[in-house]
Protein backbone atom coordinates (compact mmCIF):
# COMPACT_ATOMS: atom_id res chain seq x y z
CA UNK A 1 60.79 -37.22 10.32
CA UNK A 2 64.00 -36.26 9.43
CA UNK A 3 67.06 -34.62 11.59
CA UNK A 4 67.15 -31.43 9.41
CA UNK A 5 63.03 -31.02 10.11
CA UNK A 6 62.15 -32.87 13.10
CA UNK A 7 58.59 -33.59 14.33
CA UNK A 8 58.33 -31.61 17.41
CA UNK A 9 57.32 -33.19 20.32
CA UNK A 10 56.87 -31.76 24.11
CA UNK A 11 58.88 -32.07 26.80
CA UNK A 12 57.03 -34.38 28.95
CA UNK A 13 55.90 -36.13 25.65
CA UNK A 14 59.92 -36.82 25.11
CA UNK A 15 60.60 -38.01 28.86
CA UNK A 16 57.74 -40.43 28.79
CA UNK A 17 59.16 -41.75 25.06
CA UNK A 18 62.33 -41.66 27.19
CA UNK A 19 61.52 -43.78 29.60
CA UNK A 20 59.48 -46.58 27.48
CA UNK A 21 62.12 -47.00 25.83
CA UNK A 22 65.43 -46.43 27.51
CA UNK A 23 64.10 -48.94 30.35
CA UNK A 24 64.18 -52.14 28.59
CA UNK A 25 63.93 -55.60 29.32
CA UNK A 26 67.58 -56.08 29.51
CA UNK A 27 68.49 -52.50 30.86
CA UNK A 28 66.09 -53.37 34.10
CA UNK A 29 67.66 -56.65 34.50
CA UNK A 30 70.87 -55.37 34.76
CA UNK A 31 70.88 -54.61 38.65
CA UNK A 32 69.52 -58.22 39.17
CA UNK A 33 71.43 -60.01 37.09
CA UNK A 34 74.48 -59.03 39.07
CA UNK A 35 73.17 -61.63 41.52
CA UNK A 36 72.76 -64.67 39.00
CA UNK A 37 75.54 -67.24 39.51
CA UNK A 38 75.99 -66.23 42.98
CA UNK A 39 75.72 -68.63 46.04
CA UNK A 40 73.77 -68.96 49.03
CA UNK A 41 75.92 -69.77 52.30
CA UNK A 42 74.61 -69.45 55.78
CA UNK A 43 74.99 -71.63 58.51
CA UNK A 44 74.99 -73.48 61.00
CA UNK A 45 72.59 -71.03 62.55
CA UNK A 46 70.77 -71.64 65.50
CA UNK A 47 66.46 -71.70 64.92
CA UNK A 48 63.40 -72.35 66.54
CA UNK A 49 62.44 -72.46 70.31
CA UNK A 50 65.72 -72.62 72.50
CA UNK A 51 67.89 -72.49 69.56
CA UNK A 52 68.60 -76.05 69.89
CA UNK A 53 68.49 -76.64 66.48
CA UNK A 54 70.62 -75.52 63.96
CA UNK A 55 70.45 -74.78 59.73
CA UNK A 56 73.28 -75.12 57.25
CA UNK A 57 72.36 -73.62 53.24
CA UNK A 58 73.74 -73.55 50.21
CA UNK A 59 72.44 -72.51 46.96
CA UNK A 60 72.70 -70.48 44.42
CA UNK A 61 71.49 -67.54 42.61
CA UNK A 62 69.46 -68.46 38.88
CA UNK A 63 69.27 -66.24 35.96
CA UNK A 64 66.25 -63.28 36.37
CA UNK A 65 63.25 -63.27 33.98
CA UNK A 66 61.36 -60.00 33.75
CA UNK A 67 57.79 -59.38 31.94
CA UNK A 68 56.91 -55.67 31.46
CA UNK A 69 54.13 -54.66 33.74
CA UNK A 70 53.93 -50.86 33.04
CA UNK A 71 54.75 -47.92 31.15
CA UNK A 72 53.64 -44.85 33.22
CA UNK A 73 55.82 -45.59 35.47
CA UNK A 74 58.04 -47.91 33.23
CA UNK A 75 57.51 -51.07 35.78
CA UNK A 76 58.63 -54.74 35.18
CA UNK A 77 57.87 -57.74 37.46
CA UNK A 78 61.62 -59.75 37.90
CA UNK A 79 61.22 -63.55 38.69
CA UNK A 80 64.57 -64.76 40.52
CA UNK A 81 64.54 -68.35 41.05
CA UNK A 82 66.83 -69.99 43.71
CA UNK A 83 68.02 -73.28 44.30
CA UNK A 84 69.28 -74.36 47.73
CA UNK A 85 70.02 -77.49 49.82
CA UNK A 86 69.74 -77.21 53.40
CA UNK A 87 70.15 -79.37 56.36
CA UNK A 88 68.49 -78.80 59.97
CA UNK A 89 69.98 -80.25 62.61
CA UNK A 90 68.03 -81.49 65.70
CA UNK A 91 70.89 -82.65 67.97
CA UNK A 92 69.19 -86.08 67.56
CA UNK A 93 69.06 -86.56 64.25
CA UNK A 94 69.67 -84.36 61.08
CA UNK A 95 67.55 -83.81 58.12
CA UNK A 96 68.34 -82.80 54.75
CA UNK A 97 66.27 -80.64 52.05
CA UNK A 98 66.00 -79.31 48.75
CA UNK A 99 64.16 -76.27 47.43
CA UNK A 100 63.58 -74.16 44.32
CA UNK A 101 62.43 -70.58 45.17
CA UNK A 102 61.01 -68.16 42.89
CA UNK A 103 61.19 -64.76 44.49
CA UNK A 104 59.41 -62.31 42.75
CA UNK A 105 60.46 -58.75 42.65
CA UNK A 106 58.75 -55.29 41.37
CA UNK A 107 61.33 -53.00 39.39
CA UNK A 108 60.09 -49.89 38.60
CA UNK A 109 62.41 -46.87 37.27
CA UNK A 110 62.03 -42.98 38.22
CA UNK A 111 62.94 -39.82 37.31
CA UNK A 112 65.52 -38.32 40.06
CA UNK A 113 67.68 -35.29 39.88
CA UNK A 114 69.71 -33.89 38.20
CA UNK A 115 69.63 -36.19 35.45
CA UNK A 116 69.53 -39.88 36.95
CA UNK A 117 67.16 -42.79 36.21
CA UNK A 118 66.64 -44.92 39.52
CA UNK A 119 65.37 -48.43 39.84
CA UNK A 120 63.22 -49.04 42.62
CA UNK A 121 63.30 -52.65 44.02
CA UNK A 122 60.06 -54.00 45.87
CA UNK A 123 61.08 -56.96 47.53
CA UNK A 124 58.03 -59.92 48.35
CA UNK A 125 56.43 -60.72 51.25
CA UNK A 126 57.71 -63.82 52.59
CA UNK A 127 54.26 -65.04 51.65
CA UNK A 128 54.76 -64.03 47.75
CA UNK A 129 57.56 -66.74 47.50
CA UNK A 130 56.87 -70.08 46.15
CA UNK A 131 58.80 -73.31 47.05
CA UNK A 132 58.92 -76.41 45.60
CA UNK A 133 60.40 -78.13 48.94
CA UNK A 134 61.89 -81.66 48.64
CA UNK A 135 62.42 -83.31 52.00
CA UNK A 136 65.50 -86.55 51.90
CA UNK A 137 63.14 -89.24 53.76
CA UNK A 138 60.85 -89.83 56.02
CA UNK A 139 61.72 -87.86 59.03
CA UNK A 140 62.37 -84.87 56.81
CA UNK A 141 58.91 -85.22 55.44
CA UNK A 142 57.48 -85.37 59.09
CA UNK A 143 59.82 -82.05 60.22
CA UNK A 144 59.10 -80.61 56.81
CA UNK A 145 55.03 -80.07 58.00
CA UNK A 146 55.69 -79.88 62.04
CA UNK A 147 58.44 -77.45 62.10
CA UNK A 148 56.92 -75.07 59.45
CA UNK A 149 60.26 -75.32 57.28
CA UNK A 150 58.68 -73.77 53.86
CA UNK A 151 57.72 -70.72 56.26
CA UNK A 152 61.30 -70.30 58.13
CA UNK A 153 62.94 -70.69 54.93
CA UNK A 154 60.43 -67.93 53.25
CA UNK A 155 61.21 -65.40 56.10
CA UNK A 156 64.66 -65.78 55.76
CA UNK A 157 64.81 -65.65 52.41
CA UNK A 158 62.69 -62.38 52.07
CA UNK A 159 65.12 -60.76 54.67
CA UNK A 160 68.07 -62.12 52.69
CA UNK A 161 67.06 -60.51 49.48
CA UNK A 162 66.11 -57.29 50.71
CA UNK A 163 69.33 -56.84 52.54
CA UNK A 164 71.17 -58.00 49.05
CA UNK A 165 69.21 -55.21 47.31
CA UNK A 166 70.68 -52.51 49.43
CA UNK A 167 74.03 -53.40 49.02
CA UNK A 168 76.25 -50.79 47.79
CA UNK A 169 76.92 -52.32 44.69
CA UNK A 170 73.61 -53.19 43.91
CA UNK A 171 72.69 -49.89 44.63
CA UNK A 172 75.13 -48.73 42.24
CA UNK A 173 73.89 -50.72 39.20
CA UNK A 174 70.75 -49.36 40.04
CA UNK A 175 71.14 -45.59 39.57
CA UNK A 176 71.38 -44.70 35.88
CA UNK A 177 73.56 -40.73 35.52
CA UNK A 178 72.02 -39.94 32.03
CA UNK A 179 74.06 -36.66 32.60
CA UNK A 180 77.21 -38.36 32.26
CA UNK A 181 76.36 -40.86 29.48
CA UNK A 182 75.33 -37.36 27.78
CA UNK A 183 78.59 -35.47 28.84
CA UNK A 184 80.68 -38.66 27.92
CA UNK A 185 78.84 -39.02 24.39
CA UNK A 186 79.11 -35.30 23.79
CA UNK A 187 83.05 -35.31 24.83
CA UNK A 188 83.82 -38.45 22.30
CA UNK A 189 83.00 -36.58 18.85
């Protein structure tokens, strides 16, 4: 193929061309990776029956791998790990934790008008999250199994990222105006 005789393709044939390869690895992880680097503060909270006990966090935000899972729609599963440090305080005694999350998440992009290319963001179950949890001693260990602390901290964490996701900013970085990249690329020869 050459520009002066070009091998005609159709329309739809173009969009899905388009799409494979316009939505690359990089491209989709570009609305993510806005969250790598960032930390994880919460706390002290009050949990669990009575709210008599409370939870400090902190953390922070690891760089996103994603592995392409589609290309009609152009999909990619995102893996965002996580490592925080908590502490959950009992009023009689406090115990401390450590955790790596991965937090998986399902990017796919779509055609919406005019002209736009928008990443959709499924966010996981709270069940879809692994956790390595690390519990600082003995009494952690026990609280670790009795209080259910890899299930709190799942919930919470599966609310926390799909509030993050909805953010205006992250919303932003997540709509693609082809129209304008074409106007602006047409307007700079």
């Amino acid at each position: 193929m050459t520009i002066s005789d070009p091998t005609p393709m159709t329309y739809e044939q173009w969009g899905v061309a388009f799409f494979q390869h316009a939505i690359s690895e990089g491209r989709i992880l570009g609305p993510i990776s806005v969250l790598a680097g960032e930390p994880i503060e919460f706390g002290p909270m009050r949990v669990g029956p009575g709210r008599v006990a409370s939870v400090s966090a902190s953390g922070r935000v690891g760089q996103p791998v994603a592995e392409r899972r589609g290309d009609d729609p152009v999909r990619y599963l995102v893996r965002l790990p996580v490592d925080v440090d908590f502490s959950l305080d009992l009023q009689v005694s406090t115990h401390h934790f450590s955790a790596v999350l991965d937090i998986p998440l399902v990017l796919t992009a779509v055609a919406a008008p005019p002209l736009t290319v928008f990443i959709h963001v499924e966010t996981p179950a709270p069940k879809e999250i692994d956790i390595d949890l690390h519990a600082d001693g003995l009494g952690a260990s026990v609280v670790k199994e009795v209080a259910d602390v890899k299930g709190e901290l799942r919930r919470f964490v599966a609310k926390y990222v799909a509030r993050e996701v909805e953010k205006p900013h992250i919303l932003e970085a997540r709509t693609i105006d082809v129209l304008t990249l074409i106007d602006g690329a047409l307007s700079g020869r």
